[in-house]
Protein backbone atom coordinates (compact mmCIF):
# COMPACT_ATOMS: atom_id res chain seq x y z
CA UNK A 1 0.00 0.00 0.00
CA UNK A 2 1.52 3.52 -1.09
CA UNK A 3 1.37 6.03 1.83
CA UNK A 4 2.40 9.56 1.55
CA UNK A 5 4.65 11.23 4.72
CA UNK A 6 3.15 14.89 5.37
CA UNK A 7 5.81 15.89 7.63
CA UNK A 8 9.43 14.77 7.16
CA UNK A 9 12.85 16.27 7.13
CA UNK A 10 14.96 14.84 4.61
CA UNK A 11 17.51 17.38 4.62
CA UNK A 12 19.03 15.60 8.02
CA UNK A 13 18.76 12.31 6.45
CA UNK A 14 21.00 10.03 3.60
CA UNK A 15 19.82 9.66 0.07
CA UNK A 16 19.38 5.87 1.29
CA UNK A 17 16.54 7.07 3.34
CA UNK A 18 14.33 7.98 -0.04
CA UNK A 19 15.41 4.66 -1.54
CA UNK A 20 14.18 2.48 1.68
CA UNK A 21 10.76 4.93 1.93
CA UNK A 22 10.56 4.16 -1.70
CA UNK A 23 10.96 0.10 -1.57
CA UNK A 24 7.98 0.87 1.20
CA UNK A 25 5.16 2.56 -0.80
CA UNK A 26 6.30 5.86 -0.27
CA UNK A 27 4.77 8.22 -3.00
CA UNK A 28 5.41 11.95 -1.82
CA UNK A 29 6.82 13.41 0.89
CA UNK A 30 6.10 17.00 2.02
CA UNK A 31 9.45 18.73 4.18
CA UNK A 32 8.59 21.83 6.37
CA UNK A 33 11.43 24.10 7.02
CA UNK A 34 12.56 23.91 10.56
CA UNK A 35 15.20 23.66 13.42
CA UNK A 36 18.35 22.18 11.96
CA UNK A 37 19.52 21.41 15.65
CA UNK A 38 21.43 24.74 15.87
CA UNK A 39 20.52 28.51 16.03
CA UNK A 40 21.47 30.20 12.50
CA UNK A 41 23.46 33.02 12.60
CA UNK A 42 21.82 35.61 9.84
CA UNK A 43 18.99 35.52 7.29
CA UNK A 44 21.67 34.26 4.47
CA UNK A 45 21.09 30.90 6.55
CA UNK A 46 17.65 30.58 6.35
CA UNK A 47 17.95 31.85 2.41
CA UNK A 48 20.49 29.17 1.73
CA UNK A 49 18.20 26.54 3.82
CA UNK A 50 15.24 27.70 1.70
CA UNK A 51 17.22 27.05 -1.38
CA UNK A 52 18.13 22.91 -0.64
CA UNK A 53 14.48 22.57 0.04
CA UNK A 54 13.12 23.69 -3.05
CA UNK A 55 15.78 23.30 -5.71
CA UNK A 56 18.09 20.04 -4.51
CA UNK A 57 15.84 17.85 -1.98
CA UNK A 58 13.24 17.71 -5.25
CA UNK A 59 16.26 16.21 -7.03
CA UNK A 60 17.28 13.70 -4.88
CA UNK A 61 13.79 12.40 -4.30
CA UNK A 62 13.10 11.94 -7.82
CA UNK A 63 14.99 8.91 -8.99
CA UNK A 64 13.06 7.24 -6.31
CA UNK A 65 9.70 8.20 -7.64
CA UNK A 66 9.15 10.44 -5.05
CA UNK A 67 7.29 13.59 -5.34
CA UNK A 68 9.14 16.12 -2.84
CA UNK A 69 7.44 19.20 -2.03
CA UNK A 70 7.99 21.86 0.81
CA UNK A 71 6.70 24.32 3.22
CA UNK A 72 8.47 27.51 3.85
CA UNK A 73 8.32 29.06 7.29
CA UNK A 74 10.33 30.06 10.47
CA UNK A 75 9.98 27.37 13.09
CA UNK A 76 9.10 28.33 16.87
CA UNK A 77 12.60 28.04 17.76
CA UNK A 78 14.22 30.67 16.24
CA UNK A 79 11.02 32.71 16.14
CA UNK A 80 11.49 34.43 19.74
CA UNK A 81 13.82 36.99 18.25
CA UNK A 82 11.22 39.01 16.38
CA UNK A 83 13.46 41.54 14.42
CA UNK A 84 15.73 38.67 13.53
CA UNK A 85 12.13 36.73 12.32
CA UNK A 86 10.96 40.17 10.54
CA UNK A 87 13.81 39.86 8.40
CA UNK A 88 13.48 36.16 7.61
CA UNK A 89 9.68 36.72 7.28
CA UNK A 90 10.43 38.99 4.46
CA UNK A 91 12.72 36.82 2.41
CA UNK A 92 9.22 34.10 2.81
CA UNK A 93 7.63 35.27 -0.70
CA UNK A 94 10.26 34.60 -2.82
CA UNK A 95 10.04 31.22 -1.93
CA UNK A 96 6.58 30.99 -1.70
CA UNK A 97 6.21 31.51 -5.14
CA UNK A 98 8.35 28.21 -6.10
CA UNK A 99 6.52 25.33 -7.72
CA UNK A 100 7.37 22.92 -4.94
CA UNK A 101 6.21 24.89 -2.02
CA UNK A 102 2.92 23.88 -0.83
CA UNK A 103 2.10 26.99 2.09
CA UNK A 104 3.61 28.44 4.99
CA UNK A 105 5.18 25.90 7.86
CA UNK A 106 5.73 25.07 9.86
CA UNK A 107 5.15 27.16 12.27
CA UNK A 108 3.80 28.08 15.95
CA UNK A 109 5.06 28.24 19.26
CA UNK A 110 7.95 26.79 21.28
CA UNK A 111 7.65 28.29 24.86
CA UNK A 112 4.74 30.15 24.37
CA UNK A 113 7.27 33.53 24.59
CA UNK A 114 5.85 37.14 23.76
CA UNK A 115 7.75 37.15 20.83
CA UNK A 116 6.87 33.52 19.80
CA UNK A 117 3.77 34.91 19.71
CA UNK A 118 4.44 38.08 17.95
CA UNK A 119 6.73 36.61 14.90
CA UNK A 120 3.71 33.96 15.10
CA UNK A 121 1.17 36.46 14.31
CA UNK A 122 3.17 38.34 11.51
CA UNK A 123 3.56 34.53 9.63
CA UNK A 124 0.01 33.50 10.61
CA UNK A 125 -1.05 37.27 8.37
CA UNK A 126 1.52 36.62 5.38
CA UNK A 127 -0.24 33.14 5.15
CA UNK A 128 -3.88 34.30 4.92
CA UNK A 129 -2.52 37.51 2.85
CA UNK A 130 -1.66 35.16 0.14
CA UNK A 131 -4.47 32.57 0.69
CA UNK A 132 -1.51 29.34 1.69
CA UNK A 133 -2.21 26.57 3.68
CA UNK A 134 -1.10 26.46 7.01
CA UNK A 135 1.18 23.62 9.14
CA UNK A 136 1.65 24.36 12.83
CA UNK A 137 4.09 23.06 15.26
CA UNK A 138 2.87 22.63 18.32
CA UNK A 139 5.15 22.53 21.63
CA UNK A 140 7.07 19.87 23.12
CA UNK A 141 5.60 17.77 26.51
CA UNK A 142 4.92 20.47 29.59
CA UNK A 143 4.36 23.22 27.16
CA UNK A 144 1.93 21.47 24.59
CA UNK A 145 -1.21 21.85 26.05
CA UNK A 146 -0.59 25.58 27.28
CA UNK A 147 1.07 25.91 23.59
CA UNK A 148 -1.84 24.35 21.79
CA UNK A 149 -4.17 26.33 23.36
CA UNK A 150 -2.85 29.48 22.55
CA UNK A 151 -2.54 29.07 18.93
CA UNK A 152 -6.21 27.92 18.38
CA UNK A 153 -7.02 30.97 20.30
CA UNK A 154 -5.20 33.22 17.67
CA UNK A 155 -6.30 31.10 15.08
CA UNK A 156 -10.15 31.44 16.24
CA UNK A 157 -9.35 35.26 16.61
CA UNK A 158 -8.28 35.84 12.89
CA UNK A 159 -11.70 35.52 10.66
CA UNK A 160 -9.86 35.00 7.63
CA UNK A 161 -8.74 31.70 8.91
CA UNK A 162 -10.61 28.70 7.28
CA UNK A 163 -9.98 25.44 9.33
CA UNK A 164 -10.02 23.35 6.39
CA UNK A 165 -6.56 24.77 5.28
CA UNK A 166 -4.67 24.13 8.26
CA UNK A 167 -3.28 21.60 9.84
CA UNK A 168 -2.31 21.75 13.89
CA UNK A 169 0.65 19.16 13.97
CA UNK A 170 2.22 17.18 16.42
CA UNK A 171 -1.37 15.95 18.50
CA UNK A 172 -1.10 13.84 21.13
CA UNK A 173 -3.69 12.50 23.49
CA UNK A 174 -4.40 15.47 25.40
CA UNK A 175 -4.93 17.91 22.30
CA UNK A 176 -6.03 16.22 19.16
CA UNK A 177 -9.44 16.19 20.25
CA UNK A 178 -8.69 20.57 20.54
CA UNK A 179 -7.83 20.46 16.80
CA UNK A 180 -10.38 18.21 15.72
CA UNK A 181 -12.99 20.13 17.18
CA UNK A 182 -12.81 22.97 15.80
CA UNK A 183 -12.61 21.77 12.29
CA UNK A 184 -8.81 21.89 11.77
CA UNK A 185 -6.57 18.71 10.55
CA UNK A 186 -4.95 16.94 13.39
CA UNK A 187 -1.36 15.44 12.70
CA UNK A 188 0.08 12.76 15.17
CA UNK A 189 3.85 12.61 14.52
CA UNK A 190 5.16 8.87 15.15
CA UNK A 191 8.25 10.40 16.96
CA UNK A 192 10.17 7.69 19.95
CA UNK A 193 11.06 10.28 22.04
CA UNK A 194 8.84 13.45 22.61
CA UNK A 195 5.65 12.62 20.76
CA UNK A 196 3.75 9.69 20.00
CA UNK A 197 4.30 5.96 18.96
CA UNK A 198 2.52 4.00 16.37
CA UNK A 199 0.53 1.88 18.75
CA UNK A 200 -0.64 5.24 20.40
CA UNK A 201 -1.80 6.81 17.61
CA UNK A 202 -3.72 3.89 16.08
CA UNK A 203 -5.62 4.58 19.91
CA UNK A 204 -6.55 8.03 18.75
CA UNK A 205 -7.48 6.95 15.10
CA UNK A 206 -9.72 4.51 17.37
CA UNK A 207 -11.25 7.33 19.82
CA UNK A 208 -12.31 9.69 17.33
CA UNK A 209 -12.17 8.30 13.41
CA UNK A 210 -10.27 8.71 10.79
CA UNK A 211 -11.28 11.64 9.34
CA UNK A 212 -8.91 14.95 9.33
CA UNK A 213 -6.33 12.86 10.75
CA UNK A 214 -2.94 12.90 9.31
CA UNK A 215 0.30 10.56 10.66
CA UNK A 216 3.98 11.75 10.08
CA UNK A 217 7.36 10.49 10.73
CA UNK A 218 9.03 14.01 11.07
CA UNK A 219 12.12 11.89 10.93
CA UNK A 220 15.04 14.22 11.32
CA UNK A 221 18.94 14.63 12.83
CA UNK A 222 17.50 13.07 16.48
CA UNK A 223 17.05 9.40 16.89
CA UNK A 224 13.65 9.09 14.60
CA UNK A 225 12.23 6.57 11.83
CA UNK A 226 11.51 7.69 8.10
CA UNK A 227 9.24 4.20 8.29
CA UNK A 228 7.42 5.01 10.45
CA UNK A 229 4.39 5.51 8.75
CA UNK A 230 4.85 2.04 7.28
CA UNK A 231 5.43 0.61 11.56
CA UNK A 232 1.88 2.56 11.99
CA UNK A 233 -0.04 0.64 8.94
CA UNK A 234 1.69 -2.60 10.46
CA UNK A 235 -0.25 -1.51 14.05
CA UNK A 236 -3.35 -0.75 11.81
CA UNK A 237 -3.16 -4.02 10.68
CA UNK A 238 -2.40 -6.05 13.81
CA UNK A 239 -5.28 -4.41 15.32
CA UNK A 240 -7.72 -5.44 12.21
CA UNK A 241 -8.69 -2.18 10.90
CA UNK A 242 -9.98 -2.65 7.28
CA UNK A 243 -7.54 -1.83 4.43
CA UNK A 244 -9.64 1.40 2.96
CA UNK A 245 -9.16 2.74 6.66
CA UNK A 246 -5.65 2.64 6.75
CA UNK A 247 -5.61 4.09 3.31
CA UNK A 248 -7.30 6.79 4.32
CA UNK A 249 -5.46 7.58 7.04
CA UNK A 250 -1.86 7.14 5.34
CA UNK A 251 -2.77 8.71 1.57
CA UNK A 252 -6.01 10.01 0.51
CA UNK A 253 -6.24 12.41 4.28
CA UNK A 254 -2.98 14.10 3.43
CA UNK A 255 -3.39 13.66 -0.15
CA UNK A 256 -6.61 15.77 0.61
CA UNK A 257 -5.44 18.31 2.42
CA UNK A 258 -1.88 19.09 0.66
CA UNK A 259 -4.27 18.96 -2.36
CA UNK A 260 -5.62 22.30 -1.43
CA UNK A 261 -1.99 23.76 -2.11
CA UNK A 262 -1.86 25.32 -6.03
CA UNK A 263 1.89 23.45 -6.05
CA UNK A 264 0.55 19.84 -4.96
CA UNK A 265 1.43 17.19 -8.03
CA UNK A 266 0.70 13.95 -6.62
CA UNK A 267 -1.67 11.74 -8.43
CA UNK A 268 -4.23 9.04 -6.48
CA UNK A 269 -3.13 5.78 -6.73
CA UNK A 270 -5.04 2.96 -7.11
């Protein structure tokens, strides 16, 4: 069965990565701009950064058969500094406008800061400005639920927002049912460490359906699977869930909602 991984980071990983995600069913991949483990040191970072996601990660993907398409943001991290993420912000457009990039992400909030929040807002109105989908981080463990909060609070304030076109990542237990609710997409990343496992999320596809529910690897530099998606069909599976659900779940939900992206190219597969 083909699955398609809405949330990965290829740039930390090997060009053996795409051909093992390949030999699995892997038929796109979509690669948010984010933390590279380190703080950069000017906007010519992030420009250069920009650049390997849109002009060489497509190329490496290809011979694989995999469609490779990006979002373009500035992650929570280094979003606290908010004349350093004004300037970054700014640079945004030009990649925007490239015919992998599928919106603005990801983005959101790390510690919940005052300038988090701030550099938040000024992304959040570039997005809707331009009419791009939307993928937002959520925080890590103590700070999710706070975290979470907060940005469906800004979200609800805004009435440009339309639910449909965004997507509040990295769910677990305690705030997927906050996304859900209010219409948005809910992604569960299938991370060892700080989010959730396989099992775990097949338990939330269980508690509230399949619909508007998207799975990820966000496999990246940390200790982290780019088969995951695959380990969390295999749990599907074990636990006899129908092969149409965990379709669903794996390609046509994220094929629907990176569809709604002008730059999306990936054909449904039979």
């Amino acid at each position: 069965m083909d699955f398609i991984d809405p949330h990965i980071h290829m740039a930390a990983r090997t060009t053996d990565d795409f051909h093992r995600m390949a030999r699995a069913g892997c038929a796109a991949v979509a690669e948010p701009a984010f933390w590279m483990g380190y703080d950069r040191s000017g906007t010519n970072s992030f420009y250069d950064y920009f650049r390997q996601l849109t002009e060489w990660e497509p190329k490496r993907a290809a011979p694989y058969g995999i469609r490779h398409h990006a979002w373009m943001g500035l992650n929570a991290k280094e979003a606290d500094d908010v004349g350093f993420a004004r300037e970054v912000i700014a640079v945004l457009p030009e990649f925007l406008d490239r015919p992998t990039v599928l919106g603005i992400g990801e983005i959101g909030l790390n510690k919940n800061t005052k300038g988090e929040v701030e550099s938040l807002l000024m992304l959040i109105d570039l997005a809707l400005s331009r009419g791009e989908v939307m993928l937002f981080h959520t925080p890590h463990l103590a700070d999710k639920y706070p975290g979470t909060r907060m940005i469906l609070d800004i979200l609800r304030a805004e009435p440009r927002v339309e639910p449909a076109r965004v997507c509040i990542d990295h769910c677990e237990e305690h705030t997927v049912r906050l996304a859900l609710e209010e219409g948005y997409w809910a992604g569960i990343t299938l991370y060892p460490t700080t989010k959730a496992t396989p099992e775990r999320a097949v338990d939330m596809v269980e508690l509230y359906g399949p619909d508007r529910i998207l799975v990820n690897s966000s496999a990246d530099w940390g200790p982290s699977d780019p088969l995951a998606v695959p380990e969390f069909m295999a749990a599907m599976r074990r636990r006899g869930h129908a092969p149409e659900v965990i379709r669903q779940v794996v390609y046509d939900n994220p094929n629907a909602f990176c569809g709604q992206s002008r730059s999306w190219k990936v054909d449904v597969r039979g």
